[in-house]
PDB file of N, CA and C in Angstrom:
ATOM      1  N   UNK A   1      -2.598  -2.823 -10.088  1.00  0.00           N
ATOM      2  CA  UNK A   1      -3.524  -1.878  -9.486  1.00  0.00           C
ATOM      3  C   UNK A   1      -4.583  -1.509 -10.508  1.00  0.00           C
ATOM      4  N   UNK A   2      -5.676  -1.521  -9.922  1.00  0.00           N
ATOM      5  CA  UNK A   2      -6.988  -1.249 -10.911  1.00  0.00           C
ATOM      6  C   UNK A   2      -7.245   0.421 -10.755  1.00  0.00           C
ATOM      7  N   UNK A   3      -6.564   1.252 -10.225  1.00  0.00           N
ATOM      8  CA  UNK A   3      -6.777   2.399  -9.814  1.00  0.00           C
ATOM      9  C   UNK A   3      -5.547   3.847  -9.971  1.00  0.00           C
ATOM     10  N   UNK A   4      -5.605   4.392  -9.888  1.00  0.00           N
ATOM     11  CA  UNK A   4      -3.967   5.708 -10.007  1.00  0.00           C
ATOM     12  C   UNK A   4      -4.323   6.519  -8.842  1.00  0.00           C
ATOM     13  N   UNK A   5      -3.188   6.778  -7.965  1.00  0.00           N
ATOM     14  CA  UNK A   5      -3.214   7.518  -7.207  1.00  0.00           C
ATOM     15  C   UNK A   5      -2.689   8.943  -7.833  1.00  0.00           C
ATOM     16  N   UNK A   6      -3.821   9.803  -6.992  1.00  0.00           N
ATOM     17  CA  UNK A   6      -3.701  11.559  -7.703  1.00  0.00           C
ATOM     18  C   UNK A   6      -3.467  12.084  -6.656  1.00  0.00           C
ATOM     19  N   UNK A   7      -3.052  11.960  -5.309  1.00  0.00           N
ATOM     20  CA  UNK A   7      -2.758  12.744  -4.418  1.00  0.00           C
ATOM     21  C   UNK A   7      -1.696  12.309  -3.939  1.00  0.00           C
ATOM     22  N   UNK A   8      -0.638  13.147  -3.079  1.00  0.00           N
ATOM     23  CA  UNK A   8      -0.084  12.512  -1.861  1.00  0.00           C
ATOM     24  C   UNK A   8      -0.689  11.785  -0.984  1.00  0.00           C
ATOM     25  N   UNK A   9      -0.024  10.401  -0.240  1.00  0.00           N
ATOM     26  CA  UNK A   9      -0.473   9.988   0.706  1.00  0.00           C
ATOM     27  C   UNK A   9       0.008  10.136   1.752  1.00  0.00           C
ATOM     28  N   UNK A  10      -1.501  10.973   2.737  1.00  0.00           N
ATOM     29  CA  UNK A  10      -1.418  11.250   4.055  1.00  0.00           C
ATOM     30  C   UNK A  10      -1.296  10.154   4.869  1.00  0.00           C
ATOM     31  N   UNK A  11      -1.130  10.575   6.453  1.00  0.00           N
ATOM     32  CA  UNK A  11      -1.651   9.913   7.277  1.00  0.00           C
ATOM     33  C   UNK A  11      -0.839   8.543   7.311  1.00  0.00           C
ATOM     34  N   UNK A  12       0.147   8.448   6.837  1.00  0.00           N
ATOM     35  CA  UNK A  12       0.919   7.107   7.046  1.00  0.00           C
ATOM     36  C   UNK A  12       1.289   6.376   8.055  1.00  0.00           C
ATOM     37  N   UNK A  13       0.423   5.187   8.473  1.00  0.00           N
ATOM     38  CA  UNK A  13       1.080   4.913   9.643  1.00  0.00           C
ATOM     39  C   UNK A  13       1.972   3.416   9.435  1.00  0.00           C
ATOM     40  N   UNK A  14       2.578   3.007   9.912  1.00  0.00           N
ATOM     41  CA  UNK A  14       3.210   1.385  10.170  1.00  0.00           C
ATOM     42  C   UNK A  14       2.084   0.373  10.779  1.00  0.00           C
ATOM     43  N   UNK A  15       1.908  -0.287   9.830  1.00  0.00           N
ATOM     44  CA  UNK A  15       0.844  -1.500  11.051  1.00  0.00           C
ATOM     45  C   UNK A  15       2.002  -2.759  11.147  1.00  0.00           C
ATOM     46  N   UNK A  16       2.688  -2.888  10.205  1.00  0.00           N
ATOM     47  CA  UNK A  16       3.623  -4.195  10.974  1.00  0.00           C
ATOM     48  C   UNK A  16       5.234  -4.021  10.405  1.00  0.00           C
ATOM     49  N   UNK A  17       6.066  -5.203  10.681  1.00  0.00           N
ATOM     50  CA  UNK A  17       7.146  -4.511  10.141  1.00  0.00           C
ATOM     51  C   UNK A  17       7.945  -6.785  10.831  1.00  0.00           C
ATOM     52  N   UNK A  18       8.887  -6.795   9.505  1.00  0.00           N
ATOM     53  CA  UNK A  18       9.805  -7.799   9.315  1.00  0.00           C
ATOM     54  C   UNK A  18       8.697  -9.130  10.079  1.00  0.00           C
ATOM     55  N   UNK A  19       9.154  -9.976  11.104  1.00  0.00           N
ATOM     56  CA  UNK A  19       7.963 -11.113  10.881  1.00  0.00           C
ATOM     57  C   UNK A  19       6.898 -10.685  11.183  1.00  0.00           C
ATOM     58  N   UNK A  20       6.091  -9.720  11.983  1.00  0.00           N
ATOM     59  CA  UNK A  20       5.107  -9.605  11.911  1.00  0.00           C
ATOM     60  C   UNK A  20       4.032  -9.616  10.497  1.00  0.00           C
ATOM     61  N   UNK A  21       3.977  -9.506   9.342  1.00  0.00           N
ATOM     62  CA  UNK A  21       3.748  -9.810   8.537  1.00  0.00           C
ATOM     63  C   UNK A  21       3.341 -10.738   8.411  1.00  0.00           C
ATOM     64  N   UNK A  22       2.323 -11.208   7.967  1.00  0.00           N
ATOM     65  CA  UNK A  22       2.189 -12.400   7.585  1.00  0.00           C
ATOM     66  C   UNK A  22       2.298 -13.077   5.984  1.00  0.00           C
ATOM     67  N   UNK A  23       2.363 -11.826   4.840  1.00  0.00           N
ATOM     68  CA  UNK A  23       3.029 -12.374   3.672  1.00  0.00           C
ATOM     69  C   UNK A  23       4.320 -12.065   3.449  1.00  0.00           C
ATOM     70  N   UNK A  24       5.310 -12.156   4.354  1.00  0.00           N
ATOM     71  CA  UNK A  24       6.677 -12.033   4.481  1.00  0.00           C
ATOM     72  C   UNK A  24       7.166 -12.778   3.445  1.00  0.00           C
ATOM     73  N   UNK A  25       7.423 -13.996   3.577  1.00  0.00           N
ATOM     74  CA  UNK A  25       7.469 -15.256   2.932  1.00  0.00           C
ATOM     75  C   UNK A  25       7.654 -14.825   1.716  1.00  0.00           C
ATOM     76  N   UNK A  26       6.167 -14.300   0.882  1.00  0.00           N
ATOM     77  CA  UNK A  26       5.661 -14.105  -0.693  1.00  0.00           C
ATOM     78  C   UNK A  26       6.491 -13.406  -1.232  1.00  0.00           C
ATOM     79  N   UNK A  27       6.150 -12.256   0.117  1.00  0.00           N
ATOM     80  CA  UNK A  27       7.130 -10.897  -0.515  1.00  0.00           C
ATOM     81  C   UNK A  27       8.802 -10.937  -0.815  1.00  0.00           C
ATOM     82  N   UNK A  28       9.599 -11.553  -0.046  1.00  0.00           N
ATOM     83  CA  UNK A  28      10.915 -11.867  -0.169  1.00  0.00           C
ATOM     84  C   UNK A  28      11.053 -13.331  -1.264  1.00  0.00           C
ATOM     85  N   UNK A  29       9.547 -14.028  -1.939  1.00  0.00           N
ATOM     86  CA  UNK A  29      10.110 -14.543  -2.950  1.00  0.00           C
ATOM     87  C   UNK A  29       9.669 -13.868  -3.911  1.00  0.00           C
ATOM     88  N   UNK A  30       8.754 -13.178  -4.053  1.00  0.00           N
ATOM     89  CA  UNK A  30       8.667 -12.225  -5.388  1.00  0.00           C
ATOM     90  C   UNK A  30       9.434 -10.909  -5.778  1.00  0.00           C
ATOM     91  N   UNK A  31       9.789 -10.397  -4.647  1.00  0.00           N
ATOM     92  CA  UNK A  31      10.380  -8.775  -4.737  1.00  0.00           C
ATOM     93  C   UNK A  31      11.999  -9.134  -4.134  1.00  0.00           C
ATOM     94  N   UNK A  32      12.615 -10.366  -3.385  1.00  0.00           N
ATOM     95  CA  UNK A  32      13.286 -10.162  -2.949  1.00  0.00           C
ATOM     96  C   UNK A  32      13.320  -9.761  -1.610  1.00  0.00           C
ATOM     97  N   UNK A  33      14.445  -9.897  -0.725  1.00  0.00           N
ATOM     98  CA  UNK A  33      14.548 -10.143   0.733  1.00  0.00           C
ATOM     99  C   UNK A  33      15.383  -8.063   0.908  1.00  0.00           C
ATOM    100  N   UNK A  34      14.462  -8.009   2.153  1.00  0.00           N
ATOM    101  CA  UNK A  34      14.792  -6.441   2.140  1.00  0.00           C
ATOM    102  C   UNK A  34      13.729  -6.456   3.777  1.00  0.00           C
ATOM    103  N   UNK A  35      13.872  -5.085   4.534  1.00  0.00           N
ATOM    104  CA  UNK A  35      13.227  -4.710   6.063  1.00  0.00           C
ATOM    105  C   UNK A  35      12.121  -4.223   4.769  1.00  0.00           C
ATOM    106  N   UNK A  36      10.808  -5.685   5.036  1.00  0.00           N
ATOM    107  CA  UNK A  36       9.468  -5.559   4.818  1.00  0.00           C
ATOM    108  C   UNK A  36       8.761  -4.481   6.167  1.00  0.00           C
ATOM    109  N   UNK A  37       7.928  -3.580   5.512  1.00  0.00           N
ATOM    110  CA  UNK A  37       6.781  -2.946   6.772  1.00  0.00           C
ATOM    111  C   UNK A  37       5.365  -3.049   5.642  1.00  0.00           C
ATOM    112  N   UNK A  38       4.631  -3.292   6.280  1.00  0.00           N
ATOM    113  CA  UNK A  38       2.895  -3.164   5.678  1.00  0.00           C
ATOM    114  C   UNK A  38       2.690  -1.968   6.357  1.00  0.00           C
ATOM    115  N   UNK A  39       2.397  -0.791   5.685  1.00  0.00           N
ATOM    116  CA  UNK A  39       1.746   0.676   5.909  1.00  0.00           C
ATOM    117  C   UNK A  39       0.432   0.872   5.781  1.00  0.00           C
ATOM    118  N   UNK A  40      -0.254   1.774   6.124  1.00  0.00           N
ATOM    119  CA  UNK A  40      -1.363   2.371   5.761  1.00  0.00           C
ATOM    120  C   UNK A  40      -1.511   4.136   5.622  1.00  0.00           C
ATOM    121  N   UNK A  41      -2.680   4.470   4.764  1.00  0.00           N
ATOM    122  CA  UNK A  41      -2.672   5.913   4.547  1.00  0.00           C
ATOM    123  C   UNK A  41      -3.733   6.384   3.898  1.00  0.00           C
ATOM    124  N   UNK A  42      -4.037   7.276   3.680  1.00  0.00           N
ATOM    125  CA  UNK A  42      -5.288   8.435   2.998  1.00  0.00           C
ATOM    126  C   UNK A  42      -4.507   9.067   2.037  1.00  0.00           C
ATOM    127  N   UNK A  43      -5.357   8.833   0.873  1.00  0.00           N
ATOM    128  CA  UNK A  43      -5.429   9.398  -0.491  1.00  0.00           C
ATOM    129  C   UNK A  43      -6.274  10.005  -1.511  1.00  0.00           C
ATOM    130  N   UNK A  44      -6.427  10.263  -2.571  1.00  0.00           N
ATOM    131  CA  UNK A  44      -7.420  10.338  -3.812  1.00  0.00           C
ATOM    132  C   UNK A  44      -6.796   9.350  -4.562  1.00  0.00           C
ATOM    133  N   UNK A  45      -7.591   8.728  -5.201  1.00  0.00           N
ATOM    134  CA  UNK A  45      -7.289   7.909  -6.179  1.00  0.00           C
ATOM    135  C   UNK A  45      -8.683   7.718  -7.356  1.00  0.00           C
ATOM    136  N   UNK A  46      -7.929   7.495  -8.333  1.00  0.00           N
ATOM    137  CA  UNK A  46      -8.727   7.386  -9.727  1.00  0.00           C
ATOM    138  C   UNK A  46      -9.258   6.200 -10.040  1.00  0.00           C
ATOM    139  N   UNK A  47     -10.463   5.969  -9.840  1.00  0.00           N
ATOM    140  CA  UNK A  47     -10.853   4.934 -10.136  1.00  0.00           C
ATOM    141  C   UNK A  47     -11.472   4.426 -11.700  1.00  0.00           C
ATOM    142  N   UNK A  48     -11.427   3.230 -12.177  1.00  0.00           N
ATOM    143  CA  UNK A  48     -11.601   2.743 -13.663  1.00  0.00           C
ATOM    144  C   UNK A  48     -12.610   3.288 -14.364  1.00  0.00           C
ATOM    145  N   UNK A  49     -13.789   3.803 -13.656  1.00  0.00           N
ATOM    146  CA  UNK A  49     -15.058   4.584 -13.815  1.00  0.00           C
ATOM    147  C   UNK A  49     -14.830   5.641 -14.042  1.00  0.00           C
ATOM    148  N   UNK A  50     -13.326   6.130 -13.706  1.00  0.00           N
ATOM    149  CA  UNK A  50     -13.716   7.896 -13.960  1.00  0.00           C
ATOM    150  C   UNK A  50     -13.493   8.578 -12.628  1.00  0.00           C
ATOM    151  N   UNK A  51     -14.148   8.063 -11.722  1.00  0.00           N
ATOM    152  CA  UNK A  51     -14.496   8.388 -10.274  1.00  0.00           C
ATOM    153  C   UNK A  51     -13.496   8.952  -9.345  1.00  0.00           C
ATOM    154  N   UNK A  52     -13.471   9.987  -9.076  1.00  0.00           N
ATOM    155  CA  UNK A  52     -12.135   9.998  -7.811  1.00  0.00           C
ATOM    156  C   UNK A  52     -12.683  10.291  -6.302  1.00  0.00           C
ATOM    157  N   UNK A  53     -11.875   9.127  -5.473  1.00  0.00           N
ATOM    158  CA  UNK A  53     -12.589   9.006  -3.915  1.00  0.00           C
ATOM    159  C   UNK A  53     -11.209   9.440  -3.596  1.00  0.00           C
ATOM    160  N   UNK A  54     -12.471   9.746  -1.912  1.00  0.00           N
ATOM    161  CA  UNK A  54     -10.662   9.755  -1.196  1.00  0.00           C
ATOM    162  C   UNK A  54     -10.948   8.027  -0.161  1.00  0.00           C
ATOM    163  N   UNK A  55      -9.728   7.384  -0.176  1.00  0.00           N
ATOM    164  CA  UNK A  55      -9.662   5.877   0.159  1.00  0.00           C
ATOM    165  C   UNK A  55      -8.328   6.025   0.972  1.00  0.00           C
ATOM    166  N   UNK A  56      -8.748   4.750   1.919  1.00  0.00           N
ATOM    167  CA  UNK A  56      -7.983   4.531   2.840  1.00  0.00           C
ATOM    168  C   UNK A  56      -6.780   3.120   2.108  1.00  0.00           C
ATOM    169  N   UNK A  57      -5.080   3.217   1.955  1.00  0.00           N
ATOM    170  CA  UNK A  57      -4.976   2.306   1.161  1.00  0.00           C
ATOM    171  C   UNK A  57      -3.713   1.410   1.771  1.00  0.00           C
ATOM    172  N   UNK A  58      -3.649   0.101   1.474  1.00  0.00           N
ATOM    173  CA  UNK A  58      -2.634  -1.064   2.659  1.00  0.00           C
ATOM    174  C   UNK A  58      -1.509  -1.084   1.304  1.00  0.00           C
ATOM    175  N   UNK A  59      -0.261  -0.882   2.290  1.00  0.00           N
ATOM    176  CA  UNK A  59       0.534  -1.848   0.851  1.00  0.00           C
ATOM    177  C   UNK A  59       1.946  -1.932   1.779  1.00  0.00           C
ATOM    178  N   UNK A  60       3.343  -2.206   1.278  1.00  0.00           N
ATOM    179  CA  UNK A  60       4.336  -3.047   1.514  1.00  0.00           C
ATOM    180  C   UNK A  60       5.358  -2.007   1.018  1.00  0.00           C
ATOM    181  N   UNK A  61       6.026  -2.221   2.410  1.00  0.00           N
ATOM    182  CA  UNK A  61       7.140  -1.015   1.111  1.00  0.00           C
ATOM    183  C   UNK A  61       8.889  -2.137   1.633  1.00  0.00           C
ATOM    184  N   UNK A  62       9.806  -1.847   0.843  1.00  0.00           N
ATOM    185  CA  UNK A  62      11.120  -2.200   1.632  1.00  0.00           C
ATOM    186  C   UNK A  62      11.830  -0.953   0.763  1.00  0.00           C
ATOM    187  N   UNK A  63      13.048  -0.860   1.744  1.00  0.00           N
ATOM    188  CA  UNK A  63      14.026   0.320   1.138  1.00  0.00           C
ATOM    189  C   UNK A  63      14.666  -0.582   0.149  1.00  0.00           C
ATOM    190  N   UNK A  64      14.559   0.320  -0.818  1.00  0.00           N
ATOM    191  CA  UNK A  64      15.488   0.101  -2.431  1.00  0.00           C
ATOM    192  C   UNK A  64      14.853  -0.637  -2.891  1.00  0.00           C
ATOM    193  N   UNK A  65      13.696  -1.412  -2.839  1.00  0.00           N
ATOM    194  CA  UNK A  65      12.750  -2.098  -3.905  1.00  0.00           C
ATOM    195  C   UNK A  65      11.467  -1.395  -3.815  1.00  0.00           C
ATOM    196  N   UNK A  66      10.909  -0.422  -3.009  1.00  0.00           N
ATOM    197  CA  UNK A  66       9.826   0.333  -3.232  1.00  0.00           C
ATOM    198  C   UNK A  66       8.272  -0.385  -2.543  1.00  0.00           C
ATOM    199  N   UNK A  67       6.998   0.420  -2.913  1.00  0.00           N
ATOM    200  CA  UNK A  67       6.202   0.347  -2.444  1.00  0.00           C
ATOM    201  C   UNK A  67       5.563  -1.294  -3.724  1.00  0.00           C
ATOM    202  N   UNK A  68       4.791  -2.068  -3.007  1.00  0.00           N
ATOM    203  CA  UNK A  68       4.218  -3.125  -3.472  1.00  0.00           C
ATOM    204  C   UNK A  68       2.873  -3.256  -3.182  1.00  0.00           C
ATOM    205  N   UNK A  69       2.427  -3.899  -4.079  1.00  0.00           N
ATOM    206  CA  UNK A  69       0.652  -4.765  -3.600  1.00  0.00           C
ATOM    207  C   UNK A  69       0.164  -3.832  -2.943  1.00  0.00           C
ATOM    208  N   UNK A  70      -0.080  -2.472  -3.560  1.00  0.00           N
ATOM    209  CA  UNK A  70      -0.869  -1.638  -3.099  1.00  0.00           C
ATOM    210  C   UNK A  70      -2.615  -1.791  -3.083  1.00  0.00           C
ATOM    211  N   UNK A  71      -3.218  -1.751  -2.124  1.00  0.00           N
ATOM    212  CA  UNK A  71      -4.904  -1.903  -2.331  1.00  0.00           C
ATOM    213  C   UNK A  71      -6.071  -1.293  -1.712  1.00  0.00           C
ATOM    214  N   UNK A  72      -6.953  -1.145  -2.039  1.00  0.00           N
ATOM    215  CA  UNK A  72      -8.119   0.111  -1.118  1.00  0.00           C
ATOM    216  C   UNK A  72      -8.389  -0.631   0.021  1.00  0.00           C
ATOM    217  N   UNK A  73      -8.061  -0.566   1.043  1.00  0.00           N
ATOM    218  CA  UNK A  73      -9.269  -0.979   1.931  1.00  0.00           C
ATOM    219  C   UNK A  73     -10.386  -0.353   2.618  1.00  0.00           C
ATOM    220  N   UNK A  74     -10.588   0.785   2.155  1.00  0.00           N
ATOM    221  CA  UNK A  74     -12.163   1.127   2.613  1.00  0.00           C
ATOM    222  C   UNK A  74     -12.295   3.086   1.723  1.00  0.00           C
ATOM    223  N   UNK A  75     -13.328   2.914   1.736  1.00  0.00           N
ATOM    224  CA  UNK A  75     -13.748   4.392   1.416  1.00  0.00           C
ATOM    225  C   UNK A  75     -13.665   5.393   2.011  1.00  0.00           C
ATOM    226  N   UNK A  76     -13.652   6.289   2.092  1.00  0.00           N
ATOM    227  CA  UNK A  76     -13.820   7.506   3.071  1.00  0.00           C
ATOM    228  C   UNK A  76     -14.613   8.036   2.847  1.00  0.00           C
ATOM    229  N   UNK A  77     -15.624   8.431   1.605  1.00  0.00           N
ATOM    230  CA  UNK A  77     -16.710   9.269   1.527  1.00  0.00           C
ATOM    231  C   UNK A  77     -17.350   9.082   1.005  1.00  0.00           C
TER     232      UNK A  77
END
């Protein structure tokens, strides 16, 4: 991650979950096999500049191996 998250993340929703995924595959050979979901949510985060936005952010979570490949996908302000 090029960035630190400084807030809680709101707004969590589920966008997919076990095959729906489409880096299922990656994820159960890099992290191990576990109930994959791709989430989304609203945050602040610190950016390399200094900068803190609030950003909308995608990432991967499974129980007992945690959140993964966290990334911004869009700005909010």
């Amino acid at each position: 991650m090029r960035f630190v998250v400084v807030s809680q993340i709101e707004a969590v929703e589920i966008i997919a979950v076990g095959t729906s995924i489409r880096n299922l595959t990656y994820l159960q050979k890099m992290y191990g096999s576990g109930r994959w979901r791709k989430l989304k949510g609203t945050a602040q985060v610190r950016l390399p500049n200094g900068r803190v936005r609030q950003v909308e952010l995608h990432w991967y979570e499974a129980h007992g191996i945690g959140r993964k490949d966290m990334r911004i996908k869009c700005y909010l302000d």
